[in-house]
Protein backbone atom coordinates (compact mmCIF):
# COMPACT_ATOMS: atom_id res chain seq x y z
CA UNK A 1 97.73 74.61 91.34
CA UNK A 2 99.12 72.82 94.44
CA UNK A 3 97.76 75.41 96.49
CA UNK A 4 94.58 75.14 94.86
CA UNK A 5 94.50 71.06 95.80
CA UNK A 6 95.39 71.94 99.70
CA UNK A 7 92.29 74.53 99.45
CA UNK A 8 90.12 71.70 97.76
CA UNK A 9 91.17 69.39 100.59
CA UNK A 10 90.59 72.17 103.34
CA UNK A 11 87.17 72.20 101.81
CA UNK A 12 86.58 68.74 101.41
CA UNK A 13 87.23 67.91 105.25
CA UNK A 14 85.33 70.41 106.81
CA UNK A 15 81.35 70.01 108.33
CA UNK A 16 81.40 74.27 108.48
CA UNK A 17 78.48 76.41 107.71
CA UNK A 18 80.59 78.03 104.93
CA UNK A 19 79.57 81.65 103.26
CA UNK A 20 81.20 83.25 100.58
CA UNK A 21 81.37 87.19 100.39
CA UNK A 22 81.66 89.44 97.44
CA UNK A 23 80.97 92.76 95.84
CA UNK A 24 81.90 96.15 94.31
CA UNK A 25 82.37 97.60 97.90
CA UNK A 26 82.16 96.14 101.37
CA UNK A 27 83.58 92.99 101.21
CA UNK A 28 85.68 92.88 103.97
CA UNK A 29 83.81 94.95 106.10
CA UNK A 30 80.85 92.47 105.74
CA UNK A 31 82.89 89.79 106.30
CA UNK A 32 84.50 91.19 109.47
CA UNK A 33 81.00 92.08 110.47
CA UNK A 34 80.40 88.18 109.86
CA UNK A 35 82.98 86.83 111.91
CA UNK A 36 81.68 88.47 114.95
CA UNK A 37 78.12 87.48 114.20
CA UNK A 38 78.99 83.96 113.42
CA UNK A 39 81.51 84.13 116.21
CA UNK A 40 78.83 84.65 119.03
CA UNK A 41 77.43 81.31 118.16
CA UNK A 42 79.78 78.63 116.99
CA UNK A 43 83.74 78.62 115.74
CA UNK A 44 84.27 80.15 112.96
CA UNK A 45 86.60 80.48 110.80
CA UNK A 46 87.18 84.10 108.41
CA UNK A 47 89.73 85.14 105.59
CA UNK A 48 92.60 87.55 107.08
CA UNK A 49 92.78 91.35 105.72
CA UNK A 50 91.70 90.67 102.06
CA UNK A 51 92.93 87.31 100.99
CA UNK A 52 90.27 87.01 98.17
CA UNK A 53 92.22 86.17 95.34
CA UNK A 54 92.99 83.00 93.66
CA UNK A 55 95.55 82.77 96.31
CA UNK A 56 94.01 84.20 99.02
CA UNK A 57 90.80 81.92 98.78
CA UNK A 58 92.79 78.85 98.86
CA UNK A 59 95.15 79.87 101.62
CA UNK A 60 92.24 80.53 103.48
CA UNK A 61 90.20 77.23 102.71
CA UNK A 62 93.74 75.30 103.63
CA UNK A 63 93.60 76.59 106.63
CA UNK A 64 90.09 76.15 108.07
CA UNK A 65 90.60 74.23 110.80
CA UNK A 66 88.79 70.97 110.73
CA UNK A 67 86.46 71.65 113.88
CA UNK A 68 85.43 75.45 112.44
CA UNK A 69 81.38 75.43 112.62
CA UNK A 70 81.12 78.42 109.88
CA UNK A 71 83.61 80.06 107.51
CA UNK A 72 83.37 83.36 106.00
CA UNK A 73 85.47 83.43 102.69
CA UNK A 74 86.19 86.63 100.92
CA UNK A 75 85.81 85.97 97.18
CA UNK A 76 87.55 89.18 94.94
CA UNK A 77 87.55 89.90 91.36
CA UNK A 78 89.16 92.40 88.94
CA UNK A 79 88.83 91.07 85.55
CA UNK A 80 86.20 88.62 83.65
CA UNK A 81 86.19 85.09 84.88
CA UNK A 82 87.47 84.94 88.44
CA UNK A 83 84.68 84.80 90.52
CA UNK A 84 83.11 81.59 89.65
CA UNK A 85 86.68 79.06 89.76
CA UNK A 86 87.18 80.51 93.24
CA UNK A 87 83.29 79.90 94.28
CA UNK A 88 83.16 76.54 93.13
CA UNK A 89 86.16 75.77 95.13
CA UNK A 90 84.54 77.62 98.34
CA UNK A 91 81.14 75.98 97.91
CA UNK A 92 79.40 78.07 100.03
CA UNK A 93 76.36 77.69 101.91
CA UNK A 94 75.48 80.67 101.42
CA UNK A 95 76.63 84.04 98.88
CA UNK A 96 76.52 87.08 99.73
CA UNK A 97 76.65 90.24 97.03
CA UNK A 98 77.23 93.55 99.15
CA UNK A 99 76.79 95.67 96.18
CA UNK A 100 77.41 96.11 92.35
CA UNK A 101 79.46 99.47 91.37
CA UNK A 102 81.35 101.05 89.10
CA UNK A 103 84.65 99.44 89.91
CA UNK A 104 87.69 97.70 87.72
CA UNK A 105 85.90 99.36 84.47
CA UNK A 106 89.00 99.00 82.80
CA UNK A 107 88.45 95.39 82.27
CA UNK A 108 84.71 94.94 82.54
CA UNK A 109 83.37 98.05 80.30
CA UNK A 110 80.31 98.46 82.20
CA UNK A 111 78.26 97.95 85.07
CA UNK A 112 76.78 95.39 83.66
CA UNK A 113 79.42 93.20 82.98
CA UNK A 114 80.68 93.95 86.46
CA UNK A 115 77.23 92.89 87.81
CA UNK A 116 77.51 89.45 85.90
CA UNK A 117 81.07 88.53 86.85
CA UNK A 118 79.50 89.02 90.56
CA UNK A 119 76.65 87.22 89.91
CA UNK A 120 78.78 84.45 89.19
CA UNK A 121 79.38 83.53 93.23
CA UNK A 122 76.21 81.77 92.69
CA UNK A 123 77.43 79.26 90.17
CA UNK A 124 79.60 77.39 93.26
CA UNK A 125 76.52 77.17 95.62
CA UNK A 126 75.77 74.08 97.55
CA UNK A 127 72.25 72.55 96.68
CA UNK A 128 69.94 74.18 98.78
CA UNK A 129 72.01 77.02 99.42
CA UNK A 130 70.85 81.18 99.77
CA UNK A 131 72.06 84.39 97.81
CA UNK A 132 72.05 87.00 99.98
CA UNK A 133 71.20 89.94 97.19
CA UNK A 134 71.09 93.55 97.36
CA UNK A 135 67.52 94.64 96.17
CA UNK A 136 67.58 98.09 95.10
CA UNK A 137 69.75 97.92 91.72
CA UNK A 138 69.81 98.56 88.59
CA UNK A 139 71.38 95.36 87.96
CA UNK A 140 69.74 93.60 90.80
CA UNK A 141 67.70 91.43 87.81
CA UNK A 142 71.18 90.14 86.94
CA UNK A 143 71.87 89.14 90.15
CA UNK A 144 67.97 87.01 90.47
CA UNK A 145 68.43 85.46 87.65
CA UNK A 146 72.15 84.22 88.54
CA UNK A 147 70.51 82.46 92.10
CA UNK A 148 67.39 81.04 90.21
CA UNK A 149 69.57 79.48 87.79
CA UNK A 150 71.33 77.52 90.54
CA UNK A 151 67.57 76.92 92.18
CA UNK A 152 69.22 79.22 94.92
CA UNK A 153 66.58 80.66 97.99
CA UNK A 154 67.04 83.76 98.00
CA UNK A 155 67.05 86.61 100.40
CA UNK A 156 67.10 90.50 99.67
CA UNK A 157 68.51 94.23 101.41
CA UNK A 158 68.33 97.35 100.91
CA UNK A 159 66.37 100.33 101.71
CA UNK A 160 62.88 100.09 99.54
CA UNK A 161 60.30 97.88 100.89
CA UNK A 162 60.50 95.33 98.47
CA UNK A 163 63.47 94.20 100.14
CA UNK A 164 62.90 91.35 102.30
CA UNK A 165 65.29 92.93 105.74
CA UNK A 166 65.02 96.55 104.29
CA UNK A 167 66.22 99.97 106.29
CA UNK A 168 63.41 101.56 107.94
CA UNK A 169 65.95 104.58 109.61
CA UNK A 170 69.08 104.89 110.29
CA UNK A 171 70.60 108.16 112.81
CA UNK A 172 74.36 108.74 112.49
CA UNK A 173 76.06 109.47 115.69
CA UNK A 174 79.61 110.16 116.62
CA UNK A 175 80.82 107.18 117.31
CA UNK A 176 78.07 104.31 116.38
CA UNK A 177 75.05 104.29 113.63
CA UNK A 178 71.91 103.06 115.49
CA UNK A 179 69.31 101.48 112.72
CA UNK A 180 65.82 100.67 112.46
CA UNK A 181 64.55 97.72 110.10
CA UNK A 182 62.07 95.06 109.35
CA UNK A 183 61.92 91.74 108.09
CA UNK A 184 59.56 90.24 106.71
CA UNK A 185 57.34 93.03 108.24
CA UNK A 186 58.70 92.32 111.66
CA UNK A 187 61.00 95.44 112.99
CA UNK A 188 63.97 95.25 114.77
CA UNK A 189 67.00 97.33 115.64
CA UNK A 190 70.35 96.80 115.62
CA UNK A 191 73.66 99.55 116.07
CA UNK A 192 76.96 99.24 114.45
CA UNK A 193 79.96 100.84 116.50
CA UNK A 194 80.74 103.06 113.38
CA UNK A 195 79.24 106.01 111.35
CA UNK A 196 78.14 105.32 107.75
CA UNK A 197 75.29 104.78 105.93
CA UNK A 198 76.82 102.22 103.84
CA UNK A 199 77.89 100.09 106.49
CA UNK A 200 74.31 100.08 107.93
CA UNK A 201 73.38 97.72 104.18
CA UNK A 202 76.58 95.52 104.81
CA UNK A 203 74.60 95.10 108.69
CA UNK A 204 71.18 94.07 107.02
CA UNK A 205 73.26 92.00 104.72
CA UNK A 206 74.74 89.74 107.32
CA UNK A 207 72.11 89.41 109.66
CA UNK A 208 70.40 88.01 106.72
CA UNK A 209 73.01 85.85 106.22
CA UNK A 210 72.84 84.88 110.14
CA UNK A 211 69.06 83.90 109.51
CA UNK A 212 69.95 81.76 106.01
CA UNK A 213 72.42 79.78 108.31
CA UNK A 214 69.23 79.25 111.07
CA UNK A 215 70.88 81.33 113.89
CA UNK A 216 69.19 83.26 116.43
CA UNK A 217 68.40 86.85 115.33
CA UNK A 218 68.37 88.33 118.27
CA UNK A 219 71.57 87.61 119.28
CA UNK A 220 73.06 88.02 115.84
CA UNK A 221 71.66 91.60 116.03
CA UNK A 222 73.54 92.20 119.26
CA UNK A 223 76.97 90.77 118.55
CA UNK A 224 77.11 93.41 115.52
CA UNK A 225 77.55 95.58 117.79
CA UNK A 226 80.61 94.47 118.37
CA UNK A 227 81.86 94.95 115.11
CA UNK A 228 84.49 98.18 114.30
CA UNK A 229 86.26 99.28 110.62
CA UNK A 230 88.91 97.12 109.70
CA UNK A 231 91.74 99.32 109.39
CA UNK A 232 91.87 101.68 106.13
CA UNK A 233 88.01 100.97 105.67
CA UNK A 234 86.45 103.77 107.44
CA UNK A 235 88.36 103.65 110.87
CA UNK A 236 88.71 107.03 112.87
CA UNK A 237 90.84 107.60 115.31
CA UNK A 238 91.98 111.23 117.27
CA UNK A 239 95.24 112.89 116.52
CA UNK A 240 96.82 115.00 119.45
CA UNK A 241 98.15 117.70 118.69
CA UNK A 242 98.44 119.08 122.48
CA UNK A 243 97.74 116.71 124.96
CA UNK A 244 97.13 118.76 127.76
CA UNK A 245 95.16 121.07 125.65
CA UNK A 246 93.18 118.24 124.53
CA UNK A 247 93.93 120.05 120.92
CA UNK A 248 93.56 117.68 118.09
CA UNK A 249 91.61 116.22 115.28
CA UNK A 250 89.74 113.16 114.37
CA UNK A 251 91.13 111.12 111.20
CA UNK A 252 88.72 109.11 109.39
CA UNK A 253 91.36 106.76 107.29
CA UNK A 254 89.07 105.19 104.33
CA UNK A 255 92.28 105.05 102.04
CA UNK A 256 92.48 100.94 101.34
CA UNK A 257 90.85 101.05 98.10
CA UNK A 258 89.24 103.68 96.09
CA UNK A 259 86.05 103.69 93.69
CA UNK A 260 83.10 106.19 93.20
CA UNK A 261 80.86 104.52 95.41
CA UNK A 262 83.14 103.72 98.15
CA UNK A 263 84.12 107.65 97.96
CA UNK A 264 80.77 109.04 98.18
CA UNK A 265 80.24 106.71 101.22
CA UNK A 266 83.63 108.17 102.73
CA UNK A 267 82.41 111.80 101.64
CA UNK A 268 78.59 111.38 103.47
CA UNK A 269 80.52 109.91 106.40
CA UNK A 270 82.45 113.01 106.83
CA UNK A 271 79.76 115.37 106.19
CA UNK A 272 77.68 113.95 108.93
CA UNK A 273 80.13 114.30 111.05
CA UNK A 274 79.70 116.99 114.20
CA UNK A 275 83.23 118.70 113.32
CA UNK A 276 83.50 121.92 113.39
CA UNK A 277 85.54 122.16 110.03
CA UNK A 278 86.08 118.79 107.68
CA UNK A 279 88.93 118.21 105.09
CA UNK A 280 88.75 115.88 102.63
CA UNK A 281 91.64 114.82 101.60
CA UNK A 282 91.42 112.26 97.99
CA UNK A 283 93.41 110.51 96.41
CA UNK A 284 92.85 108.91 92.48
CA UNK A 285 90.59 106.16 91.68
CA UNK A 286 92.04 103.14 89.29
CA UNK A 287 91.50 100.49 87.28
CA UNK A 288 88.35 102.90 85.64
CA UNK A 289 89.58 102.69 82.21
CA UNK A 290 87.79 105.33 79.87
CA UNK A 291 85.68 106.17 82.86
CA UNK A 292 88.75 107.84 84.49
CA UNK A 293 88.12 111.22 83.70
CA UNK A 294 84.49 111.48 84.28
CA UNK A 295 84.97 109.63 87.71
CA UNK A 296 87.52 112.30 88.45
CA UNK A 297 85.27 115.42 87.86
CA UNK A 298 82.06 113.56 89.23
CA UNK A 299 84.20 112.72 92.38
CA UNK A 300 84.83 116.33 92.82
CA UNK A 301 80.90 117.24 92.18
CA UNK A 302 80.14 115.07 95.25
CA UNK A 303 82.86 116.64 97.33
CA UNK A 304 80.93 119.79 96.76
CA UNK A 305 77.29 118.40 97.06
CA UNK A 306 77.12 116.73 99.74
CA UNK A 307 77.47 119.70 102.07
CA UNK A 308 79.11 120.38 105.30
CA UNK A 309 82.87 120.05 103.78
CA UNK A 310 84.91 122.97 104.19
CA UNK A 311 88.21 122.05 101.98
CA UNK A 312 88.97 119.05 99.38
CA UNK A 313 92.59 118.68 99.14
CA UNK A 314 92.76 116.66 95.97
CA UNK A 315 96.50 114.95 95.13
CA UNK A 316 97.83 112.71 92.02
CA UNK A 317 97.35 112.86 87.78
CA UNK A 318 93.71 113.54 88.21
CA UNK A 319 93.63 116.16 91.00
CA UNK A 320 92.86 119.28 88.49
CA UNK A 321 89.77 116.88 87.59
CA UNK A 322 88.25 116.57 90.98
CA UNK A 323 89.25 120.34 91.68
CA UNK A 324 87.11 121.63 88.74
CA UNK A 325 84.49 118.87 89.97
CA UNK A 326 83.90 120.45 92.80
């Protein structure tokens, strides 16, 4: 409670541009991915690693400092009721869904009720604020109606054309994902210094959010590019082996957190990578409840449809699952 008060007060003083981040996957990512698009035009202020909790969110609102122009605030959940307490105390600017998946089941039951307990970043909005909403799901509707019932604008991602900033192409490469959008029927291209498809969404997601907050696009675009993995979220890095052989491998750590969607993502990563032999190496999944099993095996089915992936090592109490998955 006390630290709850110094996060209220943190709040209270500040004049920042604040945004408040959350979602099934991508959280910190996108809010890394903020901080150095906010950061190329004014002081701002960003959660460290993944203080999202209802400590972390305080701790982080205590410590704004008082002359921070935006703030990027990490808002977590992993059962019912969280999300809202901890946006009210933000009161952001502007919210920001990354995604709705099948994560935490254990407590929520289904997507669904995942989808509303998300939805509920809206309810500590600002008058006049933005949701920042992912366009293309099933339980995007849940998400709408959440902003309209706070008379929220609203601003939507994703990879159909219905979506406001939606993906027009995006080409993998080694080392960086260069991607082609529009908005608002207006292209424009932007790179982020890391493969993955799913990080190219997170990209559209905050340059959207650089837009709600009245910054200049074109700039925004380009400081994503200075944007890289936090650690455990998709970095890669080579391992020597001999180093005057040059002899190695390339690691691709992903191993922070684990759901389905954030594995597929990992496993598509891999596969597009120009290796000449890729191991996939997984771990288990938690918090699923009675959608452990099923997660297990379907986890496995990926591994083997996604293609290019010579060997899944699969370890803990549901490694026979993803084995006979794949």
């Amino acid at each position: 409670a006390a630290l709850t008060s110094l996060g209220s007060a943190g709040r209270a003083r500040s004049k920042a541009k604040v945004v408040g981040v959350t979602g099934s996957v991508g959280k910190t990512s996108t809010k890394e991915m903020l901080r150095a698009v906010l950061g190329g035009q004014g002081r701002v202020h960003a959660a460290e690693a993944s203080y999202n909790n209802h400590w972390g969110v305080p701790l982080t609102l205590a410590r704004m400092p008082p002359d921070a122009q935006f703030a990027v605030i990490e808002i977590g959940m992993n059962h019912p009721g969280e999300i809202a307490p901890l946006s009210r105390l933000t009161r952001p600017h502007v919210a920001l869904i990354t995604t709705v998946a099948a994560a935490h089941l254990e407590a929520f039951g289904d997507v669904a009720g995942i989808a509303q307990e998300k939805a509920a970043i809206c309810e500590g909005l600002e008058a006049g604020g933005t949701a920042v909403l992912p366009a293309d799901l099933d339980t995007t509707p849940i998400l709408m109606a959440a902003a309209r019932g706070q008379n929220a604008h609203i601003r939507t991602f994703g990879a159909s054309t219905k979506a406001q900033y939606h993906l027009t192409s995006a080409t993998l490469g080694e080392g960086a994902t260069i991607v082609r959008a529009e908005r608002a029927g207006v292209p424009f291209l932007f790179k982020v210094c890391s493969p993955g498809r799913h990080f190219v969404f997170n990209g559209l997601a905050a340059l959207a959010v650089a837009d709600a907050l009245g910054l200049d696009h074109a700039i925004a675009a380009t400081d994503l590019g200075l944007w890289s993995p936090p650690a455990g979220r998709g970095t890669r890095e080579r391992i020597l082996l001999d180093r005057l052989e040059d002899d190695g491998f390339d690691l691709f750590d992903d191993a922070f957190n684990a759901n389905p969607a954030s594995m597929a993502a990992a496993l598509q990563t891999l596969a597009a990578s120009q290796a000449v032999r890729r191991v996939a190496v997984l771990g288990e999944m938690r918090e699923l409840g009675d959608h452990t099993e099923a997660a297990h095996t379907e986890l496995g089915q990926v591994a083997a449809a996604v293609g290019g992936i010579d060997l899944v090592i699969a370890i803990g109490p549901y490694a026979h699952l993803v084995r006979d998955g794949a």
